[in-house]
N, C-alpha and C. Protein backbone atom coordinates (compact mmCIF):
# COMPACT_ATOMS: atom_id res chain seq x y z
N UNK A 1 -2.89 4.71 13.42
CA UNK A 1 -3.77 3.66 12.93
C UNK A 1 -2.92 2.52 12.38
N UNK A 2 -3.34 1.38 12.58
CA UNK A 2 -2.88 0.03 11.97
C UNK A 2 -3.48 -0.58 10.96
N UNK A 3 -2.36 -1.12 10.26
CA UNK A 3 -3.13 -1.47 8.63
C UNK A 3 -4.26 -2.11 9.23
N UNK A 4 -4.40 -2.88 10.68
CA UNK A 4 -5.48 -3.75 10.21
C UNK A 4 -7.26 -3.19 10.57
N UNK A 5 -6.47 -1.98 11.08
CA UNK A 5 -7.69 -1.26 11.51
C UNK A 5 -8.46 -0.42 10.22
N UNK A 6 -7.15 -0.56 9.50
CA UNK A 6 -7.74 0.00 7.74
C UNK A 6 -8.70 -0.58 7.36
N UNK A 7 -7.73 -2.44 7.11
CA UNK A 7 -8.87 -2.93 6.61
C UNK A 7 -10.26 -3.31 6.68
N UNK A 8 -10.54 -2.75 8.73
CA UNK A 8 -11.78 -2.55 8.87
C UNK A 8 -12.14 -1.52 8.78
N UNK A 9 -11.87 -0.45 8.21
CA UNK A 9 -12.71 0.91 8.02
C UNK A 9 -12.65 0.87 6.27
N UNK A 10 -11.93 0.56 5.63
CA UNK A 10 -12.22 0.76 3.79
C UNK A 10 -12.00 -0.64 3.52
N UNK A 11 -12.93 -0.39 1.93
CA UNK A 11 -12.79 -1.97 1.66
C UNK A 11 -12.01 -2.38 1.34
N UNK A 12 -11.02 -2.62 1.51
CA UNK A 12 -9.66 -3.45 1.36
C UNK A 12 -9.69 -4.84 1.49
N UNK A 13 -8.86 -5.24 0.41
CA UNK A 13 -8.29 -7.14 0.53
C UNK A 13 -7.28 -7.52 0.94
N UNK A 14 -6.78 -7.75 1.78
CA UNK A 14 -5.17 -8.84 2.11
C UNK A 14 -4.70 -9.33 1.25
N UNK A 15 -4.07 -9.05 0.36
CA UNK A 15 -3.20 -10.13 -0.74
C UNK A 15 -1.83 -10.75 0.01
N UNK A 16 -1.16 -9.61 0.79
CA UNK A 16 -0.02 -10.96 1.45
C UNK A 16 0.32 -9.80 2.27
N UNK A 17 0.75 -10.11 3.58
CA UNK A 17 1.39 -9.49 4.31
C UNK A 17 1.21 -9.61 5.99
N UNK A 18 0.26 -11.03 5.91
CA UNK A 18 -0.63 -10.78 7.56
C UNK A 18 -0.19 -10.83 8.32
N UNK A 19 1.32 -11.33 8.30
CA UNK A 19 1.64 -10.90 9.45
C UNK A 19 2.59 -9.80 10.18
N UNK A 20 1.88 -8.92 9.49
CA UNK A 20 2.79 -7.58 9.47
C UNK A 20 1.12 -6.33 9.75
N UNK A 21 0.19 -6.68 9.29
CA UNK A 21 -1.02 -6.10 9.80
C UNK A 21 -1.48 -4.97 11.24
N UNK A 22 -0.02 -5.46 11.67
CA UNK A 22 -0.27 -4.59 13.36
C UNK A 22 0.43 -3.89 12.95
N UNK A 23 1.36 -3.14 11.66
CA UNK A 23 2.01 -2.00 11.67
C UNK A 23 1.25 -1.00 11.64
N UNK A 24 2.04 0.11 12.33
CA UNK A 24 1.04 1.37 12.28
C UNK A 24 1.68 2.09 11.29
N UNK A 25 0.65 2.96 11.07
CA UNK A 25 0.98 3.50 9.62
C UNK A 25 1.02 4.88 10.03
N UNK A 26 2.23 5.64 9.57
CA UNK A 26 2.84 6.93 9.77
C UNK A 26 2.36 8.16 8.94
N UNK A 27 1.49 8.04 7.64
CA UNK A 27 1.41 8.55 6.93
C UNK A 27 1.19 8.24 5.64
N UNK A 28 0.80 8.87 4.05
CA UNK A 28 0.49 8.51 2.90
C UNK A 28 0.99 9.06 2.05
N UNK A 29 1.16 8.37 0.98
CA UNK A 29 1.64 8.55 -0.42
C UNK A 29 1.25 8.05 -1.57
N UNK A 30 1.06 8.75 -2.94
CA UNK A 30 0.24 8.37 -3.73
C UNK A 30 0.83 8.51 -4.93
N UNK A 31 1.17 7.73 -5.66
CA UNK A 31 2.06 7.96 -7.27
C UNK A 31 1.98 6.28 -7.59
N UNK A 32 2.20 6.93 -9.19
CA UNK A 32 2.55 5.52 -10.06
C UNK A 32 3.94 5.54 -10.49
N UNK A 33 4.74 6.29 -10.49
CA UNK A 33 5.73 6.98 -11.07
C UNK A 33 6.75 6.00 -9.60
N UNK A 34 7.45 5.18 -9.81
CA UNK A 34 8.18 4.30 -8.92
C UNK A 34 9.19 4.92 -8.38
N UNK A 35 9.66 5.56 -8.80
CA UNK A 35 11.43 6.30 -8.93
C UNK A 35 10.57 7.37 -7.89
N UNK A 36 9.59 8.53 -8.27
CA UNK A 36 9.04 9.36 -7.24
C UNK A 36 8.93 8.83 -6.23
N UNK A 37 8.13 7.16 -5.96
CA UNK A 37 8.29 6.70 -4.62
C UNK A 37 9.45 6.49 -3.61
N UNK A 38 10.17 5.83 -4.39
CA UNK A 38 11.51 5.71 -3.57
C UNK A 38 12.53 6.90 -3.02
N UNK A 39 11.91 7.95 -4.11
CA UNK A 39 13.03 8.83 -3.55
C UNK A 39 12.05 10.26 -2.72
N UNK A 40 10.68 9.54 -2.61
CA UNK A 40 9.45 10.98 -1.51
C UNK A 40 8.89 10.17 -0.87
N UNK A 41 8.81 9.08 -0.79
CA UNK A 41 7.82 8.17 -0.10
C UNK A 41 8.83 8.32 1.75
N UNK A 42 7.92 8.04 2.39
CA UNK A 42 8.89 7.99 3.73
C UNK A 42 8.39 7.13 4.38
N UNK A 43 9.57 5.87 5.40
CA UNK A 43 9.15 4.85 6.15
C UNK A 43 8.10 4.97 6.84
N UNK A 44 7.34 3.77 7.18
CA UNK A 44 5.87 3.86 7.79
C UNK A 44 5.00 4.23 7.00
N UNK A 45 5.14 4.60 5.72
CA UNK A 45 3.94 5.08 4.74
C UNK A 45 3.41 4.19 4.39
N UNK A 46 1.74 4.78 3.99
CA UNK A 46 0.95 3.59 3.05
C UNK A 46 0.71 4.14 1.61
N UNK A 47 1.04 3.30 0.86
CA UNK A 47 1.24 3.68 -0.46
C UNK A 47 0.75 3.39 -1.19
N UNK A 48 -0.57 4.53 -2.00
CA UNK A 48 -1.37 3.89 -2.98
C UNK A 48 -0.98 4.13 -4.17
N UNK A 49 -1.18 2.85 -5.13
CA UNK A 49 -0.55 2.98 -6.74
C UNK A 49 -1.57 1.87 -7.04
N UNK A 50 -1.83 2.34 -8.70
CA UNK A 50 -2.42 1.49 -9.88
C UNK A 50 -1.36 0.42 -10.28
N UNK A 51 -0.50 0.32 -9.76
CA UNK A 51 0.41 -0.89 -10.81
C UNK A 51 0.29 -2.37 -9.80
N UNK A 52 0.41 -2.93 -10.43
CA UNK A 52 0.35 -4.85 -9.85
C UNK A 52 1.61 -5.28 -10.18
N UNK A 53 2.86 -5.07 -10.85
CA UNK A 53 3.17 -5.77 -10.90
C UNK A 53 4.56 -5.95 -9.80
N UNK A 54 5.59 -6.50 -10.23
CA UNK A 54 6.26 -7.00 -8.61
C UNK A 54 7.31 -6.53 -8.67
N UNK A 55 7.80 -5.04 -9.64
CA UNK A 55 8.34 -4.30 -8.77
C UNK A 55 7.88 -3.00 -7.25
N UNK A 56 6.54 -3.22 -7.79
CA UNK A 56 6.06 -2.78 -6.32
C UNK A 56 6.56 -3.10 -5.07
N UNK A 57 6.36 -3.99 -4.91
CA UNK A 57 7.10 -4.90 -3.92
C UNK A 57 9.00 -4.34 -3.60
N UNK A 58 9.65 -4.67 -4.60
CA UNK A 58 10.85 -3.78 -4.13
C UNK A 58 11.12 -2.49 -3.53
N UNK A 59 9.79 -1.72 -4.25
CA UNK A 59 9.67 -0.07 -4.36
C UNK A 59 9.57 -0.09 -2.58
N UNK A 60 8.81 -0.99 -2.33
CA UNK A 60 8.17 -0.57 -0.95
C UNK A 60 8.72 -1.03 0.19
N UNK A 61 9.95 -2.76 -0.64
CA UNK A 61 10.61 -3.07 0.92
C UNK A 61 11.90 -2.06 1.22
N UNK A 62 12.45 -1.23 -0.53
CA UNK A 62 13.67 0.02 -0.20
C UNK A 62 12.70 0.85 0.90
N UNK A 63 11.74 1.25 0.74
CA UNK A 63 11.36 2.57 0.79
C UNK A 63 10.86 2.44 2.41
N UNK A 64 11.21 0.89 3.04
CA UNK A 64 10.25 0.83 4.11
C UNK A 64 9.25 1.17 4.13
N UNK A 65 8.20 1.16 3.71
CA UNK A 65 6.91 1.19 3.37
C UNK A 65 6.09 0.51 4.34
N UNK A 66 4.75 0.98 5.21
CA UNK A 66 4.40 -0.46 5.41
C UNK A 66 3.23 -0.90 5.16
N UNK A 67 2.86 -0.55 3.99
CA UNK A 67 1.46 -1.56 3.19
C UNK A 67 1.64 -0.32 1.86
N UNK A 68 1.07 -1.13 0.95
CA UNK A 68 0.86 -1.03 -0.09
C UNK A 68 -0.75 -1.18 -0.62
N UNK A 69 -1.21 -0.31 -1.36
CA UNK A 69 -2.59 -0.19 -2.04
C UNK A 69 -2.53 -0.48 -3.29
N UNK A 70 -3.46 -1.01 -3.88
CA UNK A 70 -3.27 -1.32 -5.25
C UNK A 70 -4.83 -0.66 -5.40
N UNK A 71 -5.01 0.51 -5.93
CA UNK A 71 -6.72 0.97 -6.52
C UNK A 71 -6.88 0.56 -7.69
N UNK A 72 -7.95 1.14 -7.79
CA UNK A 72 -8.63 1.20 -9.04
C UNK A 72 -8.83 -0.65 -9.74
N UNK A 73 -9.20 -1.39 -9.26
CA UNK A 73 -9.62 -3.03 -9.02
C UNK A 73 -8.68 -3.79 -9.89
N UNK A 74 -7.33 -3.10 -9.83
CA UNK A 74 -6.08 -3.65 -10.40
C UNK A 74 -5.63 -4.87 -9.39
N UNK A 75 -5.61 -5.85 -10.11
CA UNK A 75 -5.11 -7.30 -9.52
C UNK A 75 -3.85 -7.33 -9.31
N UNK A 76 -2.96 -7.43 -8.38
CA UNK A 76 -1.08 -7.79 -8.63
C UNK A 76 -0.98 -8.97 -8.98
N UNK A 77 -0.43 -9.07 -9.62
CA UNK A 77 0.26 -10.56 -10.92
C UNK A 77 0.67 -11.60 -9.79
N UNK A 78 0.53 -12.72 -10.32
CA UNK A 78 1.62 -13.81 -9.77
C UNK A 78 3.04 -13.53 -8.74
N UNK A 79 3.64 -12.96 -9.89
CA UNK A 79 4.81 -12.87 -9.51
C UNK A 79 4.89 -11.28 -8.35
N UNK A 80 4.25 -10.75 -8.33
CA UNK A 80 4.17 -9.72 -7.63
C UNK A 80 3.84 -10.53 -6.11
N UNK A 81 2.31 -11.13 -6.04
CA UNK A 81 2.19 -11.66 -4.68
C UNK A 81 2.89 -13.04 -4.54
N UNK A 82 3.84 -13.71 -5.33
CA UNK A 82 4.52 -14.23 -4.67
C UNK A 82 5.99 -13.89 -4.06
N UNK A 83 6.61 -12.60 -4.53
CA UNK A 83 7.51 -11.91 -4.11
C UNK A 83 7.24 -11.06 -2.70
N UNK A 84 5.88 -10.29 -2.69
CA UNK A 84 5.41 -9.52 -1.45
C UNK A 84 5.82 -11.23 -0.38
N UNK A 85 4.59 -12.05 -0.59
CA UNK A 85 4.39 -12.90 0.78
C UNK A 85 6.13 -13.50 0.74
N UNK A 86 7.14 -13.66 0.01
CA UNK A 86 8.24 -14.16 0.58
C UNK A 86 9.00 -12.56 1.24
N UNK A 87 8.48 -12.38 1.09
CA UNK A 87 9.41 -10.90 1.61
C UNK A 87 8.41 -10.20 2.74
N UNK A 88 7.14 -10.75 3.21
CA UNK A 88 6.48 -10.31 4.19
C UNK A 88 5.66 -8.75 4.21
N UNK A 89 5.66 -8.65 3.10
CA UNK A 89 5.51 -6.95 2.00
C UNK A 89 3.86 -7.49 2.03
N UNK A 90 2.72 -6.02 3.01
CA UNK A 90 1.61 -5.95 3.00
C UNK A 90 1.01 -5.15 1.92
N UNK A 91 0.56 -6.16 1.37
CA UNK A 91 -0.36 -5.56 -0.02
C UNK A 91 -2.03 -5.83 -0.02
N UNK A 92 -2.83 -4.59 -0.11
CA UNK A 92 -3.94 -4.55 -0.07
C UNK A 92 -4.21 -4.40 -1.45
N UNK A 93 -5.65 -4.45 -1.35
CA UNK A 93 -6.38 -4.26 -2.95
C UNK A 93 -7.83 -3.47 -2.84
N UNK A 94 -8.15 -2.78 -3.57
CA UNK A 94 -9.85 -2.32 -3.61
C UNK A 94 -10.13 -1.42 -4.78
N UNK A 95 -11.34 -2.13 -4.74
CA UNK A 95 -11.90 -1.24 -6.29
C UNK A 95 -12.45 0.61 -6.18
N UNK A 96 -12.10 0.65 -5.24
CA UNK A 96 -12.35 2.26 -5.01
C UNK A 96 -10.95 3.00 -6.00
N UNK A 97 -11.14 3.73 -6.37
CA UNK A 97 -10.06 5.01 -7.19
C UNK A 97 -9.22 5.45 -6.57
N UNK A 98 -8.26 5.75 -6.86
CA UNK A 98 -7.07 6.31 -6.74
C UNK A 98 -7.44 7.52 -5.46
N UNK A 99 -8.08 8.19 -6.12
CA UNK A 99 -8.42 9.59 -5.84
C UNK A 99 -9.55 9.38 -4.60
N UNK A 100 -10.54 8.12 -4.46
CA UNK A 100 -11.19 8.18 -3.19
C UNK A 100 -10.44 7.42 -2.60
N UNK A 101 -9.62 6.38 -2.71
CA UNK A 101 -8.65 6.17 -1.21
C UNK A 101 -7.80 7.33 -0.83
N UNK A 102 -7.10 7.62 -1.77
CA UNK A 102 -6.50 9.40 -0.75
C UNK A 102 -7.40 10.09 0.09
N UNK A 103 -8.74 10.36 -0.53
CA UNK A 103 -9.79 10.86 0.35
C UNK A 103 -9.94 10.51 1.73
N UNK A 104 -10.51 9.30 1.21
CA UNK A 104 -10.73 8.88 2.27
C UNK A 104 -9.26 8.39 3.46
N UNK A 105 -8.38 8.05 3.03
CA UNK A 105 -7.19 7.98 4.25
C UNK A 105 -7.00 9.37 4.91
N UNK A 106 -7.15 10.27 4.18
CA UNK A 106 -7.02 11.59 4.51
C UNK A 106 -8.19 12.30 5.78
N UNK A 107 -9.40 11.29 5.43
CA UNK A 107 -10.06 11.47 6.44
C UNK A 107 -10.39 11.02 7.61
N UNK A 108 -9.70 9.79 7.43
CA UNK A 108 -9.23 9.01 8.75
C UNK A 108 -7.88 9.57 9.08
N UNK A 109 -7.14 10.42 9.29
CA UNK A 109 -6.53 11.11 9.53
C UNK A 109 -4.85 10.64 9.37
N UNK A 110 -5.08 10.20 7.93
CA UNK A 110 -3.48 9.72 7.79
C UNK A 110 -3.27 10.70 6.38
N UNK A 111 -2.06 11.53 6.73
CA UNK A 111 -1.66 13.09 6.19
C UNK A 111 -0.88 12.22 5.45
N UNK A 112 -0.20 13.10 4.08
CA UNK A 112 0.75 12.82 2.94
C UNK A 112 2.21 13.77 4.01
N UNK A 113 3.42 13.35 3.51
CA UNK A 113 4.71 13.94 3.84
C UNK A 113 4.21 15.77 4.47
């Protein structure tokens, strides 16, 4: 599946990344805990976390990542989406929970590690 086929199946927002939207996505991961991401997260993942601010963005261009979730109707800061869009780093947004986007990615059939 491709992020952009995500963003037509859950409600998701584009905050920056469009033109990176045709990546396909390998799999999921779910933490707030940054240091856990970088060192369990695996390239091609989509990665949902509560935090906005713009070390996300680093977490996810080390980690090759390729989109980023922000749940729970957490906004990323300024400086967060202006670091993603210069760095081409796909960041989504939606007010669904933590715990129903895992669900639900899980049921569109994108597995954790």
């Amino acid at each position: 599946m491709t992020v952009q086929e995500l963003t037509t199946t859950l409600p998701l927002q584009v905050v920056s990344g469009h033109s990176n939207l045709g990546k396909e996505i390998s799999g999921g991961y779910a933490s707030d805990l940054l240091s856990n991401v970088m060192g369990q997260a695996r390239a091609g993942n989509v990665w949902v976390t509560m935090q906005g601010h713009q070390n996300i963005v680093a977490v996810a261009s080390l980690a090759n990542l390729t989109a980023v979730i922000i749940a729970g109707g957490v906004e990323p800061d300024q400086d967060a989406i202006r670091k993603a869009q210069a760095e081409e780093i796909v960041i989504l947004t939606t007010s669904l929970s933590t715990f129903e986007v895992v669900g639900r990615l899980y049921k569109l059939g994108i597995m954790g590690q």
